[in-house]
C-alpha atoms as a PDB file:
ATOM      1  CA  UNK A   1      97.598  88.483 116.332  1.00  0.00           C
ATOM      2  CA  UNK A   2      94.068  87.934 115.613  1.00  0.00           C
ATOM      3  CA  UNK A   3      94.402  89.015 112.116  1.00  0.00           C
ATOM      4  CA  UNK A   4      97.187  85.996 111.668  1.00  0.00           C
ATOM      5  CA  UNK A   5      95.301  83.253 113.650  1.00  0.00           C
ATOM      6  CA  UNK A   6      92.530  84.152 111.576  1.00  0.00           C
ATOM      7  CA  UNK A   7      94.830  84.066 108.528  1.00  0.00           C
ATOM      8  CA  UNK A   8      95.619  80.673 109.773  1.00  0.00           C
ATOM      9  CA  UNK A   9      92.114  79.053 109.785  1.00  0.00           C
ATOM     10  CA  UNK A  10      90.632  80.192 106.608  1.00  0.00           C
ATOM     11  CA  UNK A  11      93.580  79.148 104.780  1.00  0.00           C
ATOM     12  CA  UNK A  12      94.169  75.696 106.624  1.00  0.00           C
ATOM     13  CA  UNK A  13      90.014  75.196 105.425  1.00  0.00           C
ATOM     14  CA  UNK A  14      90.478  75.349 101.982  1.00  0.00           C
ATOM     15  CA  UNK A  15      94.752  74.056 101.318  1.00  0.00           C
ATOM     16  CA  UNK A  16      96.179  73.302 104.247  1.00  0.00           C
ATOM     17  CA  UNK A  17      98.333  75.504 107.128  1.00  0.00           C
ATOM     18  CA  UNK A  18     101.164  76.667 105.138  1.00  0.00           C
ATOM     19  CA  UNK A  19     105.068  75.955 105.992  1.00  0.00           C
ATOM     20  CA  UNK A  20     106.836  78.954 106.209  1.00  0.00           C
ATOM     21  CA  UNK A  21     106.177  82.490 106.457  1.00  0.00           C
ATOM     22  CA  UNK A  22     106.570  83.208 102.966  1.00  0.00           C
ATOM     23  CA  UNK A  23     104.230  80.914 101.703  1.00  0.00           C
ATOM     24  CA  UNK A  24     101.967  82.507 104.042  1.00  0.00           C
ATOM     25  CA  UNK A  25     101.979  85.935 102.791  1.00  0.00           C
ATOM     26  CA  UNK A  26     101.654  84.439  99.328  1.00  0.00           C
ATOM     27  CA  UNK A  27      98.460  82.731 100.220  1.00  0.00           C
ATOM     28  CA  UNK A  28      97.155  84.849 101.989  1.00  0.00           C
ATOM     29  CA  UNK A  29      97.227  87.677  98.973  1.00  0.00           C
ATOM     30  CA  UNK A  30      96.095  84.774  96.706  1.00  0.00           C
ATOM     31  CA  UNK A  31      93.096  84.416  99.155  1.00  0.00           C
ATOM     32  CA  UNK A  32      92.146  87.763  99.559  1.00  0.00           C
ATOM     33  CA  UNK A  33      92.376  89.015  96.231  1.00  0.00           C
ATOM     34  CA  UNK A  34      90.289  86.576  95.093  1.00  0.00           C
ATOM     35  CA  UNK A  35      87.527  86.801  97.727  1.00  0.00           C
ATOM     36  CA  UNK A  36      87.550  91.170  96.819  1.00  0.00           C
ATOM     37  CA  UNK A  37      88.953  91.036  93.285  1.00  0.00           C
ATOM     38  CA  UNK A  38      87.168  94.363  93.180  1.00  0.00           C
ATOM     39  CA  UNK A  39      88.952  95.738  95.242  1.00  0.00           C
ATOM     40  CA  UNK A  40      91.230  98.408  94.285  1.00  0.00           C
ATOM     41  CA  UNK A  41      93.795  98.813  97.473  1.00  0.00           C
ATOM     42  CA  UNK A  42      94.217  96.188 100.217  1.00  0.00           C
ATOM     43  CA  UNK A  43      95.190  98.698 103.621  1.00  0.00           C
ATOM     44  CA  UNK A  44      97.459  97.102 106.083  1.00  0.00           C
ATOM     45  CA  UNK A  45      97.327  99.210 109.331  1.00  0.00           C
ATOM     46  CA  UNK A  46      99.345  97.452 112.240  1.00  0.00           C
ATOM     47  CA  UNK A  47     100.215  99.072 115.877  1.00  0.00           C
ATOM     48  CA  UNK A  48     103.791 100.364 116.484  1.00  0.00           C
ATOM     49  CA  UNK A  49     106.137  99.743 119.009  1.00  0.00           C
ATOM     50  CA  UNK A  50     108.171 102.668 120.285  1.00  0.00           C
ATOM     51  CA  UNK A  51     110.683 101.926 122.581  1.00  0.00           C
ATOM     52  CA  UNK A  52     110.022 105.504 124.082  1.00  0.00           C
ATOM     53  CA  UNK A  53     106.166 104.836 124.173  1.00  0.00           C
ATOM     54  CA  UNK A  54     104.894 105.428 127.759  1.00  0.00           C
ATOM     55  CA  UNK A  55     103.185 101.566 127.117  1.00  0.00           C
ATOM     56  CA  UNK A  56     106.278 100.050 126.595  1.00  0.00           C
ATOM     57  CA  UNK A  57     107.409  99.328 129.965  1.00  0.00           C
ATOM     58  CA  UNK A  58     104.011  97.956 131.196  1.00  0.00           C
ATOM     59  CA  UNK A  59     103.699  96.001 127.832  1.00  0.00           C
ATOM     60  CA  UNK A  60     106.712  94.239 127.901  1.00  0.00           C
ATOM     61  CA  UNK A  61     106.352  93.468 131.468  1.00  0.00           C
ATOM     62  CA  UNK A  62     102.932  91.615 130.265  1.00  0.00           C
ATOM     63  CA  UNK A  63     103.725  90.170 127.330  1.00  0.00           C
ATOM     64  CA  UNK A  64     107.624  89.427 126.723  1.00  0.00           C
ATOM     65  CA  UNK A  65     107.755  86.268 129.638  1.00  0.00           C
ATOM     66  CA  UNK A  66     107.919  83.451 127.831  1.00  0.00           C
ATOM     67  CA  UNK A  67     108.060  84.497 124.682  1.00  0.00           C
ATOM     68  CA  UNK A  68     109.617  83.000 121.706  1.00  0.00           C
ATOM     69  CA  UNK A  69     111.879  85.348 120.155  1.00  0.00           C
ATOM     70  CA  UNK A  70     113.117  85.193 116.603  1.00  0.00           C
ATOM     71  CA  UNK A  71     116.140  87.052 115.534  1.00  0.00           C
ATOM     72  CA  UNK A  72     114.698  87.489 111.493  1.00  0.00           C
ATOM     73  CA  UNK A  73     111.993  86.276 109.290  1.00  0.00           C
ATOM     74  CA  UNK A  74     112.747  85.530 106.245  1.00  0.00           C
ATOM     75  CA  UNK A  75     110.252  83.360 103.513  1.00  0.00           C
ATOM     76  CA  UNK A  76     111.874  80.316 104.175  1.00  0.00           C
ATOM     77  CA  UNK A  77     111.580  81.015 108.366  1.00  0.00           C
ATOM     78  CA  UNK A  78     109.283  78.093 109.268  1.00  0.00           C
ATOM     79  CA  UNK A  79     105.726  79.496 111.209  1.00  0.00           C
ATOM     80  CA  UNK A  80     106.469  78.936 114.517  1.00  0.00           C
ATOM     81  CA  UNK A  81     103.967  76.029 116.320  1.00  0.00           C
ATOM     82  CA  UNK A  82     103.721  77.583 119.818  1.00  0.00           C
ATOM     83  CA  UNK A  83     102.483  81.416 118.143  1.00  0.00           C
ATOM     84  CA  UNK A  84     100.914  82.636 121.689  1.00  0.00           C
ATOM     85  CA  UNK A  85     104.463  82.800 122.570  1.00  0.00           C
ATOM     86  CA  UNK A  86     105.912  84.104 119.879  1.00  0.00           C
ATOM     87  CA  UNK A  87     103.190  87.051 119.322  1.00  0.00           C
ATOM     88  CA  UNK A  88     104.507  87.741 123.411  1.00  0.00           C
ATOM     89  CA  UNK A  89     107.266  89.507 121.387  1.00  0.00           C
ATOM     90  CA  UNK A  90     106.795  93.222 120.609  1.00  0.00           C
ATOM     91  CA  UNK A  91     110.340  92.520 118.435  1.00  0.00           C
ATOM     92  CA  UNK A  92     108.484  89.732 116.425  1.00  0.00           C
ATOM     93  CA  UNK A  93     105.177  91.972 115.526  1.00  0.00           C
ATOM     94  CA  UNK A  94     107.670  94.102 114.171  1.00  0.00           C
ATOM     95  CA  UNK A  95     109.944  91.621 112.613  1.00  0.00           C
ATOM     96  CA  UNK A  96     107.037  90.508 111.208  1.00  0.00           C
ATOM     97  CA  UNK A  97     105.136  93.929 109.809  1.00  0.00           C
ATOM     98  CA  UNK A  98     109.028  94.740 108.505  1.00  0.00           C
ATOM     99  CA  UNK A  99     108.813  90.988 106.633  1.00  0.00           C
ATOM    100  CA  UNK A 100     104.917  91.122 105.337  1.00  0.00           C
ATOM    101  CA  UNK A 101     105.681  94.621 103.433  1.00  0.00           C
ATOM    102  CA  UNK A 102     109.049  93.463 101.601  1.00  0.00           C
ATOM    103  CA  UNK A 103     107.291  90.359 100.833  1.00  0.00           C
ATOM    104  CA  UNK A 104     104.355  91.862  98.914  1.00  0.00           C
ATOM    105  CA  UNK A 105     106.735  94.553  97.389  1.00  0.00           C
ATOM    106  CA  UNK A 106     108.154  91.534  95.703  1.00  0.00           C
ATOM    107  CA  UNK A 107     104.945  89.558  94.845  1.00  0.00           C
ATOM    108  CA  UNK A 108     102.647  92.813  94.102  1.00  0.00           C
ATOM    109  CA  UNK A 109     103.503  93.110  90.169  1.00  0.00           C
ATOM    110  CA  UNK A 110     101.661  90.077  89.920  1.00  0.00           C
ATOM    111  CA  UNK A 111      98.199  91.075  91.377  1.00  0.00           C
ATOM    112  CA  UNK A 112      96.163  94.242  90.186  1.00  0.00           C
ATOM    113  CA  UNK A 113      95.038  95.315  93.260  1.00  0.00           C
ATOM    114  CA  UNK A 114      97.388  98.188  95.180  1.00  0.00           C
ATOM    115  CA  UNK A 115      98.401  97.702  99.107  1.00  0.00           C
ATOM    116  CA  UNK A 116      99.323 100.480 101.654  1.00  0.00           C
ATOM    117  CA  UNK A 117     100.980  99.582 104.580  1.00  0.00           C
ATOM    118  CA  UNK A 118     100.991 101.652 108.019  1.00  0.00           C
ATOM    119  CA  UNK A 119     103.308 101.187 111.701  1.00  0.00           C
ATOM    120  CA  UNK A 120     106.603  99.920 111.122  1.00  0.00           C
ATOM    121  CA  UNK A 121     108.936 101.811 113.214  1.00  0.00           C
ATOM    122  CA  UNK A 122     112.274 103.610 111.843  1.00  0.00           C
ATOM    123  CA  UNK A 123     115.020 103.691 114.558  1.00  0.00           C
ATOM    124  CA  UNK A 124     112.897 102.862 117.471  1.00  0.00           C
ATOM    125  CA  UNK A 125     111.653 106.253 117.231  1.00  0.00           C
ATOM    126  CA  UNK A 126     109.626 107.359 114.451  1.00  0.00           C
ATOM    127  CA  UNK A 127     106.601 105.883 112.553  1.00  0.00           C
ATOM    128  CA  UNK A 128     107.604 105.067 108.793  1.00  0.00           C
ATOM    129  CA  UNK A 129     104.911 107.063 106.941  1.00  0.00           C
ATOM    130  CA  UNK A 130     102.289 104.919 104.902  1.00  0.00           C
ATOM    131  CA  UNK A 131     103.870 103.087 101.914  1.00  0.00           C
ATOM    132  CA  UNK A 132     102.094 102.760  98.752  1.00  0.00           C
ATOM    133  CA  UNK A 133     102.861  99.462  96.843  1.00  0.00           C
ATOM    134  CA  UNK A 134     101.357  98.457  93.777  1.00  0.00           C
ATOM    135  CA  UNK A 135      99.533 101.325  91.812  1.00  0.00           C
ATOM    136  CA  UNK A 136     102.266 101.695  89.312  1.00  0.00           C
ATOM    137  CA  UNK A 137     104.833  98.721  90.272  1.00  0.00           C
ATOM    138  CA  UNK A 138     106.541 100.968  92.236  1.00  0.00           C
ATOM    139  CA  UNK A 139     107.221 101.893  96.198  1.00  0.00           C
ATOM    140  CA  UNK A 140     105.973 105.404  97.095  1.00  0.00           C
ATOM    141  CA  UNK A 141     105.570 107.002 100.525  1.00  0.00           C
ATOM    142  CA  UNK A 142     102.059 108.503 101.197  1.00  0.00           C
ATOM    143  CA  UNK A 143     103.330 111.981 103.373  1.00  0.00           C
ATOM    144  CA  UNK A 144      99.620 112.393 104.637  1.00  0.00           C
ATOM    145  CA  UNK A 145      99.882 108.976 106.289  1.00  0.00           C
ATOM    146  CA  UNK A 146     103.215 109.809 108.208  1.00  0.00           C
ATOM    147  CA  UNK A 147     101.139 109.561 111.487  1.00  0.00           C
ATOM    148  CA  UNK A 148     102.730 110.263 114.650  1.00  0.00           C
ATOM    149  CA  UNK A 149      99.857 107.479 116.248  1.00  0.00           C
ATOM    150  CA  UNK A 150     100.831 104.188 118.277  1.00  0.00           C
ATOM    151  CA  UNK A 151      97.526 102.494 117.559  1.00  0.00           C
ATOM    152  CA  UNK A 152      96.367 101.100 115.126  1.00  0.00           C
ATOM    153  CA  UNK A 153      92.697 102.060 115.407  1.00  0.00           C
ATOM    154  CA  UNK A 154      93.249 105.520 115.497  1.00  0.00           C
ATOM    155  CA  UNK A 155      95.170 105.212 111.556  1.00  0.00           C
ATOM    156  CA  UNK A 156      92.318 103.299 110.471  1.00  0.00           C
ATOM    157  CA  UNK A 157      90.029 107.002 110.349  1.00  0.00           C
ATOM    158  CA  UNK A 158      92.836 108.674 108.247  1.00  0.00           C
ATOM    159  CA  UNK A 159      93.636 106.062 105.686  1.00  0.00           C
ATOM    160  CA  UNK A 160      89.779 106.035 104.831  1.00  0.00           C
ATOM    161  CA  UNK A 161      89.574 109.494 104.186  1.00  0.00           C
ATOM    162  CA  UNK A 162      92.617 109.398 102.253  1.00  0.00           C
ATOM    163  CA  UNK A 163      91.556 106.738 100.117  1.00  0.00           C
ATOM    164  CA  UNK A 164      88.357 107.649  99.777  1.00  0.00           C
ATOM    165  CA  UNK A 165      89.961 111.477  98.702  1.00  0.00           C
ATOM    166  CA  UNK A 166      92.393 110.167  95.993  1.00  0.00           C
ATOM    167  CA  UNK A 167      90.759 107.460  94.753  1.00  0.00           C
ATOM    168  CA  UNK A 168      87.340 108.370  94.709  1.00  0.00           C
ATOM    169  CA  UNK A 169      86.152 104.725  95.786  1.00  0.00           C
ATOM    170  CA  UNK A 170      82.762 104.899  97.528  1.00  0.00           C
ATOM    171  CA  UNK A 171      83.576 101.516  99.153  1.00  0.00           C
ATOM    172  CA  UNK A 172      84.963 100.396 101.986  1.00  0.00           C
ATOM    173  CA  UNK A 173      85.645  97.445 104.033  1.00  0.00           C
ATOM    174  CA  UNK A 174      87.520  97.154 107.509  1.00  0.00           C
ATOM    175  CA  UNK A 175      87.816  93.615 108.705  1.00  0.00           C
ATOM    176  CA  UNK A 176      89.378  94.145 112.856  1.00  0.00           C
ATOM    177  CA  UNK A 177      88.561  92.572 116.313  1.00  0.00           C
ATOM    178  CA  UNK A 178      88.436  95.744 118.153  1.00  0.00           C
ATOM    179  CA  UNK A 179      85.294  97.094 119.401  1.00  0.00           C
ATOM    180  CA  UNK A 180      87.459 100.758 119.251  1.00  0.00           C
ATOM    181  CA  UNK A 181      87.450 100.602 115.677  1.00  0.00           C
ATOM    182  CA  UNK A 182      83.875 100.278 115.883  1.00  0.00           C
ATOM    183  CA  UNK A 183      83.438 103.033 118.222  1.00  0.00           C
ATOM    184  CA  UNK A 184      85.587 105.279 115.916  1.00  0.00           C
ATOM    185  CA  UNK A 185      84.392 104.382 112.894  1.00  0.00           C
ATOM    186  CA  UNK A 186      80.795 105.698 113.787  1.00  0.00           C
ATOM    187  CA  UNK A 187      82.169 108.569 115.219  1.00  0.00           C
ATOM    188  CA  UNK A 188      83.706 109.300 112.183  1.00  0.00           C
ATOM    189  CA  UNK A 189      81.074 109.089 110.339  1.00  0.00           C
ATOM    190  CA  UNK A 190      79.909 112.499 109.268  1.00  0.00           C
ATOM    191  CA  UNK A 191      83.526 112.677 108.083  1.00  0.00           C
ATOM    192  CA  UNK A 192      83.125 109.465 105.439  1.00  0.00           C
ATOM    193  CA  UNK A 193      79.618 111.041 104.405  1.00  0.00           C
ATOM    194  CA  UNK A 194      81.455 114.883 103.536  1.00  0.00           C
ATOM    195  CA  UNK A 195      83.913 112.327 102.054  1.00  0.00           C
ATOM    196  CA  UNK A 196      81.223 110.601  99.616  1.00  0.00           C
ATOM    197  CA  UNK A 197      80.994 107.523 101.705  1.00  0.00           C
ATOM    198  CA  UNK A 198      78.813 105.068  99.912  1.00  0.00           C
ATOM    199  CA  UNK A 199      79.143 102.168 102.244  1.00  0.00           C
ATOM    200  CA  UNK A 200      80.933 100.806 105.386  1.00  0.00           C
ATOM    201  CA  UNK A 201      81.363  97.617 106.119  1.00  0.00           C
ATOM    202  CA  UNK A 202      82.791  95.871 109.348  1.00  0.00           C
ATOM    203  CA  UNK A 203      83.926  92.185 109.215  1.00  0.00           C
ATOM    204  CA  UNK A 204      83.648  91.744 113.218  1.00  0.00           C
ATOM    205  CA  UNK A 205      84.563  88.647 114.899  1.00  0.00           C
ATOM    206  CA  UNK A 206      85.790  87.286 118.543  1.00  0.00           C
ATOM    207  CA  UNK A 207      88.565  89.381 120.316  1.00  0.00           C
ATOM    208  CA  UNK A 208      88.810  92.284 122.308  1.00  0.00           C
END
């Protein structure tokens, strides 16, 4: 949610809030791959939302009053005004992660950078395993990502050591509002140094 609101602002600085969610995504990767044209692969690492998880009763009696639900998102799906309520929706984060990754399958021939995506669930039970997009023009799933993990945080330590395994990319950026990531990330560090690390950097701002 953060992530988006964020989005939101930098964007509405520089062109305006855009319409719809499609324009959104669009730019959004325009923005981004700009800022880090560098950058070789842009890592989108999202929660998931089991309907088995132990969470999900206690999360859905927290979040779901209210809420605005959407049955679909497509591009032309206008960005909702009220988005507290509609991010009260576990069925709209997904709706959402689901709409983000077919949109940049469509629009990633056109950038060089690669994207991997990680959380969507597959029916209600499993975690779809990371999904390369982008590296040749073509789809591929990533089996060392298939990650049994409900947070997002926790998939953050094994996408950097994947990446930084197969691509050999010394860099790395992760931009989150989570002081858990933080925590982890240092943890981990010993791991990103065996891994050839060369530097870690944390774009930190107001959340949790």
């Amino acid at each position: 949610k953060q992530w988006y609101q964020r989005r939101v602002r930098a964007l509405s600085d520089d062109e305006g809030v855009p319409g719809n969610f499609g324009s959104f995504v669009k730019a959004f990767l325009d923005r981004v791959t700009s800022v880090y044209p560098a950058c070789y692969a842009f890592h989108f690492i999202f929660d998931s939302y089991v309907e088995t998880s132990l969470k999900g009763p206690e999360r859905n009696r927290r979040n779901e009053q209210g809420a605005i639900k959407l049955a679909e998102i497509k591009a032309n799906t206008p960005l909702p005004r009220q988005m507290e309520k509609f991010w009260k929706s576990a069925k709209n984060k997904v709706l959402f992660q689901a709409f983000l990754q077919e949109e940049v399958k469509e629009l990633a021939p056109s950038y060089s950078n690669g994207f991997v995506f990680s959380g969507i669930i597959e029916n209600n039970t499993m975690l779809t395993p990371g999904e390369s997009i982008g590296f040749s023009e073509i789809s591929t799933e990533i089996s060392e990502l298939a990650l049994n993990l409900e947070k997002a945080d926790m998939r953050i330590i094994p996408h950097i050591l994947w990446h930084l395994e197969n691509f050999k990319c010394g860099e790395v950026l992760v931009e989150s509002n989570d002081t858990d990531v933080v925590v982890l990330l240092l943890f981990y560090m010993h791991e990103f140094l065996a891994a050839r690390i060369v530097n870690l950097w944390i774009q930190f701002g107001k959340g949790k």
